[in-house]
C-alpha atoms as a PDB file:
ATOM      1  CA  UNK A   1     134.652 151.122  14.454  1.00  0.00           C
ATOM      2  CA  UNK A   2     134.361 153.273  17.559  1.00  0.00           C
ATOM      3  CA  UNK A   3     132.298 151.029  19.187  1.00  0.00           C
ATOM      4  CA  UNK A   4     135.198 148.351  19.164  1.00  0.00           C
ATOM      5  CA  UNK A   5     137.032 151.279  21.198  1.00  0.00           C
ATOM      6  CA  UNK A   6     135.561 151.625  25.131  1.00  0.00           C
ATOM      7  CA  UNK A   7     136.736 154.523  27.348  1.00  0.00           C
ATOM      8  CA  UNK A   8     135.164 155.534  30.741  1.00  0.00           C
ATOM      9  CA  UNK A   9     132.197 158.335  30.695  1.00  0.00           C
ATOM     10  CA  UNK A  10     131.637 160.287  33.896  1.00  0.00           C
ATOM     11  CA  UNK A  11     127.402 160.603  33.972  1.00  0.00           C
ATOM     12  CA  UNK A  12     125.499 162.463  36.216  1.00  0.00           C
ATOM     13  CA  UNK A  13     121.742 163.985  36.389  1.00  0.00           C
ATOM     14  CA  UNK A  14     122.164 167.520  36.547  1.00  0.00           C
ATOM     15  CA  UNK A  15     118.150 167.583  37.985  1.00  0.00           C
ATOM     16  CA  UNK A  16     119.192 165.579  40.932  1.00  0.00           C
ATOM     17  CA  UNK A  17     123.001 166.699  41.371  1.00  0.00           C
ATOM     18  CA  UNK A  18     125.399 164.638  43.285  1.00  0.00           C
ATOM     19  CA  UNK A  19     128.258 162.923  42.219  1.00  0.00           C
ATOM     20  CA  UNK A  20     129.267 162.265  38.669  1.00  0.00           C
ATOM     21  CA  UNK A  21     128.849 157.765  37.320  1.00  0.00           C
ATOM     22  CA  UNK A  22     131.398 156.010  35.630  1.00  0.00           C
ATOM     23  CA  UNK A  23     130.519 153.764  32.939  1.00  0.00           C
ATOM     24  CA  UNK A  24     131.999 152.080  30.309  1.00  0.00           C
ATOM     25  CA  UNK A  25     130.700 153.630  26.817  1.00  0.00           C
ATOM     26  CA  UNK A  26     131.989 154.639  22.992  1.00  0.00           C
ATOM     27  CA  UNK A  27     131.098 157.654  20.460  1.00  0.00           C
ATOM     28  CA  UNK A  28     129.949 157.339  16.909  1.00  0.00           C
ATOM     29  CA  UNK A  29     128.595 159.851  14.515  1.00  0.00           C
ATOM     30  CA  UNK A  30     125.304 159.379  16.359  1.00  0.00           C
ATOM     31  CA  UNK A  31     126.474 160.494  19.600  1.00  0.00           C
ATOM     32  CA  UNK A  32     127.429 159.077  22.782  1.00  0.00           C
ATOM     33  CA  UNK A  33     126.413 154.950  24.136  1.00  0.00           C
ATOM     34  CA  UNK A  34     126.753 153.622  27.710  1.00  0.00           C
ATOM     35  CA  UNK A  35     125.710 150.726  29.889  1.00  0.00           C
ATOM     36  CA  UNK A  36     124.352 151.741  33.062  1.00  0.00           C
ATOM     37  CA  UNK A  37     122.829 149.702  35.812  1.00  0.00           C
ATOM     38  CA  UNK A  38     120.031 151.563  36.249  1.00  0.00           C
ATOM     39  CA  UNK A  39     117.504 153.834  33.593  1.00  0.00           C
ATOM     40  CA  UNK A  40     119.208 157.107  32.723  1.00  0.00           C
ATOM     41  CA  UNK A  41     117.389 160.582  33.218  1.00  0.00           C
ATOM     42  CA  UNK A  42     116.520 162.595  29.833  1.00  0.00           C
ATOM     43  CA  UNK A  43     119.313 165.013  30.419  1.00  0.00           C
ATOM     44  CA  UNK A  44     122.970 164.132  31.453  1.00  0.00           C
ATOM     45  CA  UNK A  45     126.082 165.767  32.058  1.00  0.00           C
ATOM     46  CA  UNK A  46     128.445 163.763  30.365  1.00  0.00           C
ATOM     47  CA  UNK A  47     132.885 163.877  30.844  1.00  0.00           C
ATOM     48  CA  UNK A  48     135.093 161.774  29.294  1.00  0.00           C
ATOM     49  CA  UNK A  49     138.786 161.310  27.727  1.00  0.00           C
ATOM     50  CA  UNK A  50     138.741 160.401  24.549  1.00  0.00           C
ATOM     51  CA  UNK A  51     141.488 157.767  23.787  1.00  0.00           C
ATOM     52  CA  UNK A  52     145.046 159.983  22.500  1.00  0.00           C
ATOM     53  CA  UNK A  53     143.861 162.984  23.374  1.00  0.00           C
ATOM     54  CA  UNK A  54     145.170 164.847  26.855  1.00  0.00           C
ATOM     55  CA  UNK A  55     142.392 167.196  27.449  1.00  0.00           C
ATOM     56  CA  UNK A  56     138.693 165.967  29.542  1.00  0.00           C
ATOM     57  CA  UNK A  57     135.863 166.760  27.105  1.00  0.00           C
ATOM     58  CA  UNK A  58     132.755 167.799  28.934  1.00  0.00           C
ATOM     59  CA  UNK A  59     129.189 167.928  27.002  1.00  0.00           C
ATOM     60  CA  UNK A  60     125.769 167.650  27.844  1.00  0.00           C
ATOM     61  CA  UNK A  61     123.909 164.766  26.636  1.00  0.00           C
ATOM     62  CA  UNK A  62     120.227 164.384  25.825  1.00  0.00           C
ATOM     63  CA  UNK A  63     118.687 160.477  26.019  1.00  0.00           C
ATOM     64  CA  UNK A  64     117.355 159.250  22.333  1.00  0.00           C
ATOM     65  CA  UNK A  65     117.029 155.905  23.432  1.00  0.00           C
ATOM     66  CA  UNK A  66     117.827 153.376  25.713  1.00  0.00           C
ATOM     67  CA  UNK A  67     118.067 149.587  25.431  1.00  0.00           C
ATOM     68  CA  UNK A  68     118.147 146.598  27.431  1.00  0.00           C
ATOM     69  CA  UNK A  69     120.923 144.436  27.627  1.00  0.00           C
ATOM     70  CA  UNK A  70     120.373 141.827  30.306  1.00  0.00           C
ATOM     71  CA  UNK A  71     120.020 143.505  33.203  1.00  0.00           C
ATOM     72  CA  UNK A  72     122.188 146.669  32.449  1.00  0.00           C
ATOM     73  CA  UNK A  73     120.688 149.755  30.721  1.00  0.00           C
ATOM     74  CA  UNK A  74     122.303 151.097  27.208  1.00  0.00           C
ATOM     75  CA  UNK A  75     121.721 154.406  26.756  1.00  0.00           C
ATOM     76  CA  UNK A  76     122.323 156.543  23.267  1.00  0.00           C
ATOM     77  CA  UNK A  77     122.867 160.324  24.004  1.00  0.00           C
ATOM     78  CA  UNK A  78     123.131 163.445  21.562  1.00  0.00           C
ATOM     79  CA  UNK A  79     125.732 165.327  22.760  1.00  0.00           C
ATOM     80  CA  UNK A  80     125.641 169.228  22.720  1.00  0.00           C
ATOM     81  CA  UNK A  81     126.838 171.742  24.945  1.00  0.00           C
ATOM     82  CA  UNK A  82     130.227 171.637  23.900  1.00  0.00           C
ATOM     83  CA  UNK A  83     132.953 174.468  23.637  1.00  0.00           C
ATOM     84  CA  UNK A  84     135.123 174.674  20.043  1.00  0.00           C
ATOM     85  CA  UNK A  85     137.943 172.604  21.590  1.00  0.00           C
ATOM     86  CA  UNK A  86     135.938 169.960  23.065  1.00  0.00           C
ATOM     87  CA  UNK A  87     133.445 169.445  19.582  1.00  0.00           C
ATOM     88  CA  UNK A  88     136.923 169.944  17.270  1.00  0.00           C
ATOM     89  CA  UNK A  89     138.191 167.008  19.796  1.00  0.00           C
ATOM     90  CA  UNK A  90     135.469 164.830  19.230  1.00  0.00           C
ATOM     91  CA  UNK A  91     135.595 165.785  15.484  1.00  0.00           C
ATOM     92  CA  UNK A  92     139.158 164.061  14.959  1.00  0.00           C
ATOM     93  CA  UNK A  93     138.136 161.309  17.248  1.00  0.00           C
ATOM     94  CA  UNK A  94     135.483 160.383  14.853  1.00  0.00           C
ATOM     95  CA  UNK A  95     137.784 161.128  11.517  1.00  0.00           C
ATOM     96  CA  UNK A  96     140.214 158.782  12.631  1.00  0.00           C
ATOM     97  CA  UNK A  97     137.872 155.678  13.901  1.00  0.00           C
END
């Protein structure tokens, strides 16, 4: 299960700009989950390293949901945006969870 296998996100709000976040979050066939301390805006720019690969994937995400879990934020992004390297990446990331 992917969600047994945590790797850092960089998140920032490409509305407000600044500097990118980094949380700890996992990817399923749904998309892309994080725990933030504070509510996330509806659009993200989203980087990461998925675990055995040695290339940054960069996407953008778009907020489906987001939970509470104590007083953290867990948010569930779509991911799209993403060149053919980057979504093949992701691809065997997800084939071999």
């Amino acid at each position: 299960m992917t969600g047994e296998r945590r790797f850092h996100v960089l998140v920032r709000d490409p509305a407000a700009g600044g500097s990118f976040e980094e949380w700890k979050g996992w990817l399923d066939g749904d998309g892309m989950h994080f725990t933030m301390s504070h509510p996330p805006a509806r659009r993200l720019e989203l980087r990461f390293l998925l675990p055995g690969a040695g290339v940054e994937t960069r996407a953008g995400g778009e907020v489906l949901r987001v939970d509470r879990n104590g007083d953290a934020f867990l948010a569930h992004a779509r991911l799209d945006g993403m060149d053919g390297a980057s979504r093949a990446a992701v691809e065997k990331f997800l084939e071999e969870a």
